[in-house]
N, C-alpha and C. Protein backbone atom coordinates (compact mmCIF):
# COMPACT_ATOMS: atom_id res chain seq x y z
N UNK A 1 0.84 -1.18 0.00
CA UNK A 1 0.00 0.00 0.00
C UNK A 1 0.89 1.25 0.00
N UNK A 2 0.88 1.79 -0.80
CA UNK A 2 1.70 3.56 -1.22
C UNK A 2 0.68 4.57 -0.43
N UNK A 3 1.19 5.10 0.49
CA UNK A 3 0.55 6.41 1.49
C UNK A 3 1.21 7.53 0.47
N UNK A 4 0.11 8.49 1.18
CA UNK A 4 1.26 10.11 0.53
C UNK A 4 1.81 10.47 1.51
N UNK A 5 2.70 11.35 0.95
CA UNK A 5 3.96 11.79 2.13
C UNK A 5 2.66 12.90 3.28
N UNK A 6 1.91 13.42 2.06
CA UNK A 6 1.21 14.33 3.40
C UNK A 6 0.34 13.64 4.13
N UNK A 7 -0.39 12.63 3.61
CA UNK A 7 -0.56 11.90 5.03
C UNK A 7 -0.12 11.21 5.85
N UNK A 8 1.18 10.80 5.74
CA UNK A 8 2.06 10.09 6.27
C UNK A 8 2.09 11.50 7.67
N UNK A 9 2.43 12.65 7.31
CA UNK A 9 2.87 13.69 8.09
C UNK A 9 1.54 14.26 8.94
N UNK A 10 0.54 14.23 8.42
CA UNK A 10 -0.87 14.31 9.10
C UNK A 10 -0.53 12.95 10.42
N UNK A 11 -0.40 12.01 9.92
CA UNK A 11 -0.45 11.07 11.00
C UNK A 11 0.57 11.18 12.18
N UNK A 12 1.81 11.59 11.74
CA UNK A 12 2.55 12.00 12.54
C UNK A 12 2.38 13.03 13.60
N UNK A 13 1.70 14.20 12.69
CA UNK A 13 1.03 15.52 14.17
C UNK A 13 -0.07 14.91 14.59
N UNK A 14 -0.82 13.76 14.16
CA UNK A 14 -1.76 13.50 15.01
C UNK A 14 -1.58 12.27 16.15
N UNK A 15 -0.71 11.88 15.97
CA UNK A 15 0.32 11.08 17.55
C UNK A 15 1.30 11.98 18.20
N UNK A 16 1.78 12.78 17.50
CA UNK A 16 2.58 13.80 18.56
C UNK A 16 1.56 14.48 19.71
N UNK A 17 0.50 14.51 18.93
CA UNK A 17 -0.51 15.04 19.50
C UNK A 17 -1.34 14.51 20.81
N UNK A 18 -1.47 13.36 20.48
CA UNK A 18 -2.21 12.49 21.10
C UNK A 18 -0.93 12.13 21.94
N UNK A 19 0.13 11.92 22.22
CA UNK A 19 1.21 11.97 22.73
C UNK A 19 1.08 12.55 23.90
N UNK A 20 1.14 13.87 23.62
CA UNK A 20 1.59 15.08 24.65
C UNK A 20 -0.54 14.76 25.58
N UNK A 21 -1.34 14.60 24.41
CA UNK A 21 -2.59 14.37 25.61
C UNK A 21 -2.39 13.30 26.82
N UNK A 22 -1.99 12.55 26.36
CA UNK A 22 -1.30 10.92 27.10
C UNK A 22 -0.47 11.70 28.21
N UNK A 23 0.66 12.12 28.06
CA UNK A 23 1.52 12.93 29.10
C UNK A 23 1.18 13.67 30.10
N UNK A 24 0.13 14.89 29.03
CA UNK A 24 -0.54 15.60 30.38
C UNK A 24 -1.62 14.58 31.40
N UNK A 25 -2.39 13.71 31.02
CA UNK A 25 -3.32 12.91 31.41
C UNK A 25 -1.88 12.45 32.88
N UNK A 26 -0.89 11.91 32.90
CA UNK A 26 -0.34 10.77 33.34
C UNK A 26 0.17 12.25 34.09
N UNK A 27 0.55 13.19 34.51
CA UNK A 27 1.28 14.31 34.72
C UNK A 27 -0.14 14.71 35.71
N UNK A 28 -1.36 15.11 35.41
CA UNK A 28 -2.41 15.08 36.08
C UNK A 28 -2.90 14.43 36.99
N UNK A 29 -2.82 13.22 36.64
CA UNK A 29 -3.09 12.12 37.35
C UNK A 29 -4.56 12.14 37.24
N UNK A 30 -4.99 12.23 35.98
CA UNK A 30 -6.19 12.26 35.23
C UNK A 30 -6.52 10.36 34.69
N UNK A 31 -5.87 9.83 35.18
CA UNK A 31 -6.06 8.51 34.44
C UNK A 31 -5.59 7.37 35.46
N UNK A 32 -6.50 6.18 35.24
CA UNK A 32 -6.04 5.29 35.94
C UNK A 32 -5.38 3.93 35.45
N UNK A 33 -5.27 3.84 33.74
CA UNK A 33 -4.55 3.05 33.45
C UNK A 33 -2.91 3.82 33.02
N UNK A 34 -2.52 3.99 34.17
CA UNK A 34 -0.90 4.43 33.69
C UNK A 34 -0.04 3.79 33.01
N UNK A 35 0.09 2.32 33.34
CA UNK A 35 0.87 1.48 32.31
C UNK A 35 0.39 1.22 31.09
N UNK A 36 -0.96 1.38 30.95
CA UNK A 36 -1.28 1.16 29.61
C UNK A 36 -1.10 2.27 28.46
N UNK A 37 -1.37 3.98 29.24
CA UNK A 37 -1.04 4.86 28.25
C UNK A 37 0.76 4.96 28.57
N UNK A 38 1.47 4.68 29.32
CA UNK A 38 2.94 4.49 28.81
C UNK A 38 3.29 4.01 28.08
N UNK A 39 2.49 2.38 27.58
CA UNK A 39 2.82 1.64 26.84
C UNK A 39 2.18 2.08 25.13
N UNK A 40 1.31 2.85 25.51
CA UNK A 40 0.53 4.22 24.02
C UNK A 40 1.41 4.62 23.89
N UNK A 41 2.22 5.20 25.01
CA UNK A 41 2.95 6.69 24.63
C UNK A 41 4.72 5.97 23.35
N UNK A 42 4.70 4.87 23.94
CA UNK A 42 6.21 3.90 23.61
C UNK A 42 6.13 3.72 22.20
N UNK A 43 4.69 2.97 22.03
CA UNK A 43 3.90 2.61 20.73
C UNK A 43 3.59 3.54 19.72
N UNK A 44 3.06 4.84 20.13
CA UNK A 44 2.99 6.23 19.14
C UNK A 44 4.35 6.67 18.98
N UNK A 45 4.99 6.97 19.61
CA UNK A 45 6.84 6.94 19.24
C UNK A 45 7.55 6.39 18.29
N UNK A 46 7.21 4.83 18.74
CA UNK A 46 8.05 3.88 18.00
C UNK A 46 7.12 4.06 16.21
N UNK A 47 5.72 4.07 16.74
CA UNK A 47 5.16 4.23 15.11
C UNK A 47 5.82 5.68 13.82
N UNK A 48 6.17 6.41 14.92
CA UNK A 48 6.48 7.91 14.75
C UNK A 48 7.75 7.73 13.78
N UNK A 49 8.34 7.16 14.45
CA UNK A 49 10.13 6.79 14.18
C UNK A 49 9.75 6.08 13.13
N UNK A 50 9.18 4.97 12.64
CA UNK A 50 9.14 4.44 11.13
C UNK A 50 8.73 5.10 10.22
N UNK A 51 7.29 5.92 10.47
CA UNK A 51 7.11 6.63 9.50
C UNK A 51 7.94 7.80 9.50
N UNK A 52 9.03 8.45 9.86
CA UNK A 52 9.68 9.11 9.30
C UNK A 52 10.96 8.69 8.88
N UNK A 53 11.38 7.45 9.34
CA UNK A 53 12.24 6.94 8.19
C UNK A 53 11.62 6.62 6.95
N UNK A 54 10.86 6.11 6.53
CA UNK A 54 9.99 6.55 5.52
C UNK A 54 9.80 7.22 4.45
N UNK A 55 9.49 8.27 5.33
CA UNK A 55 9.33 9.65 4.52
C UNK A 55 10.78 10.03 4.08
N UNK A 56 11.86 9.60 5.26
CA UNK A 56 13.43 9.81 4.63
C UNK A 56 13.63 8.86 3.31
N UNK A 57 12.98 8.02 3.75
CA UNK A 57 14.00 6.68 2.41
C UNK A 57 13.29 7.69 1.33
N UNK A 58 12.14 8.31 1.02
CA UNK A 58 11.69 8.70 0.11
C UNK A 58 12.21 10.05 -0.50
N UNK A 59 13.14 10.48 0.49
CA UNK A 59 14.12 11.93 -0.02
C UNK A 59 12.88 13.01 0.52
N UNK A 60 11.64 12.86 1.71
CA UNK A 60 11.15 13.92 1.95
C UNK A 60 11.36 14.20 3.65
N UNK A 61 12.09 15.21 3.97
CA UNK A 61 11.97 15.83 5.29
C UNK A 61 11.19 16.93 5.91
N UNK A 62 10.47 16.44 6.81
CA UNK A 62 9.91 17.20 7.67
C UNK A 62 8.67 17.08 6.60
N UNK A 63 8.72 18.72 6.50
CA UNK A 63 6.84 19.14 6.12
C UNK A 63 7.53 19.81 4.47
N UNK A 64 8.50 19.95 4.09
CA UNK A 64 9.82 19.98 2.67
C UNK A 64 9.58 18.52 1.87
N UNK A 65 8.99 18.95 0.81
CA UNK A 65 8.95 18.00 -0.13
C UNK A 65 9.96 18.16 -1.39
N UNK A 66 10.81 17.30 -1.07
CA UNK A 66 12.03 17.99 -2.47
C UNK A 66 11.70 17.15 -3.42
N UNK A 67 11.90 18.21 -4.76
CA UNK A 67 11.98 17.60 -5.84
C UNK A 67 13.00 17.21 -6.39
N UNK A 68 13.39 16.22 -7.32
CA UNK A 68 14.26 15.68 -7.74
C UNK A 68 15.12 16.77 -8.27
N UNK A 69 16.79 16.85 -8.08
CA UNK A 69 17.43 17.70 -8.76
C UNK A 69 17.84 17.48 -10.16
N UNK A 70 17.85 18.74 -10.92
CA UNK A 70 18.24 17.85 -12.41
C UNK A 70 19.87 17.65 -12.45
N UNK A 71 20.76 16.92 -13.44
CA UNK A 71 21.71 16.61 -13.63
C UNK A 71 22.49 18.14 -13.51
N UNK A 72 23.65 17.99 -13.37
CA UNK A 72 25.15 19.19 -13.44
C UNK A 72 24.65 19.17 -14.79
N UNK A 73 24.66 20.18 -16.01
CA UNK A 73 24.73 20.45 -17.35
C UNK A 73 26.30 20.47 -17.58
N UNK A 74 26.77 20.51 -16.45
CA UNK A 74 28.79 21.04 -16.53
C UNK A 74 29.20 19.71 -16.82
N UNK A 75 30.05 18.84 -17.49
CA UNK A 75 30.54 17.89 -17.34
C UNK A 75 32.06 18.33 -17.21
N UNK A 76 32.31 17.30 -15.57
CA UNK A 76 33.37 17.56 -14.89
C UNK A 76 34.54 16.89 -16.48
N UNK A 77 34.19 15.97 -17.25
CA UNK A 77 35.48 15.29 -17.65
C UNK A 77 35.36 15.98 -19.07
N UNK A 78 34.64 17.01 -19.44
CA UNK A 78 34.54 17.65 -20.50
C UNK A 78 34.44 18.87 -20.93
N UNK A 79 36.13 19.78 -20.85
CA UNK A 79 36.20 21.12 -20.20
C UNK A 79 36.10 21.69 -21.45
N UNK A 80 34.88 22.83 -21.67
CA UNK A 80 34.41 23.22 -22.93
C UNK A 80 35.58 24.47 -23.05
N UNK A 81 36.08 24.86 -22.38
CA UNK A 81 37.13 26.30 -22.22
C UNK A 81 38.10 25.68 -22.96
N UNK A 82 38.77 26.39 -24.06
CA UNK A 82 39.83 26.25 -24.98
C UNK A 82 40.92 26.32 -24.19
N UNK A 83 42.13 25.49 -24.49
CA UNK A 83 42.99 25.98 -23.31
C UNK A 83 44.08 26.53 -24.34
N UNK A 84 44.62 27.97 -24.13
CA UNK A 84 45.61 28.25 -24.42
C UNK A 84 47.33 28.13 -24.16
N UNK A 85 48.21 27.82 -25.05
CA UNK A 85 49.65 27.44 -24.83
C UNK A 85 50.40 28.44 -24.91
């Protein structure tokens, strides 16, 4: 299955997100399964970390979508300058 990079990155702010809710919850002491949202918080991380290798293997960082560069037009082994003696 081929994702797009922007939703790949949607998904990402939406566990960072859900992240930091998990944190404050456990920081509050708003919750009574603590080991279970630690074990959320480990799990949204670790999901975090693949999909942005990912998005790296694919040559895109962050929220920067690069486009392919075109070739040097210069060829290093083919010096068009006349050389004078």
């Amino acid at each position: 299955m081929v994702e797009d990079p922007e939703q790949i990155l949607e998904t990402i702010k939406k566990r960072e997100l859900d992240i930091e809710i998990l944190r404050l919850q456990l920081k509050h002491n708003l919750t009574k399964k603590r080991a279970e949202s630690k074990l959320l918080i480990m799990y949204y991380k670790a999901c975090n970390a693949i999909s942005r290798t990912k998005l790296m293997m694919h040559g895109i960082n962050g929220h920067d979508v690069k486009a392919p560069q075109p070739p040097n037009p210069v060829d290093p082994w083919n010096d068009h300058r006349q050389k004078k003696f």
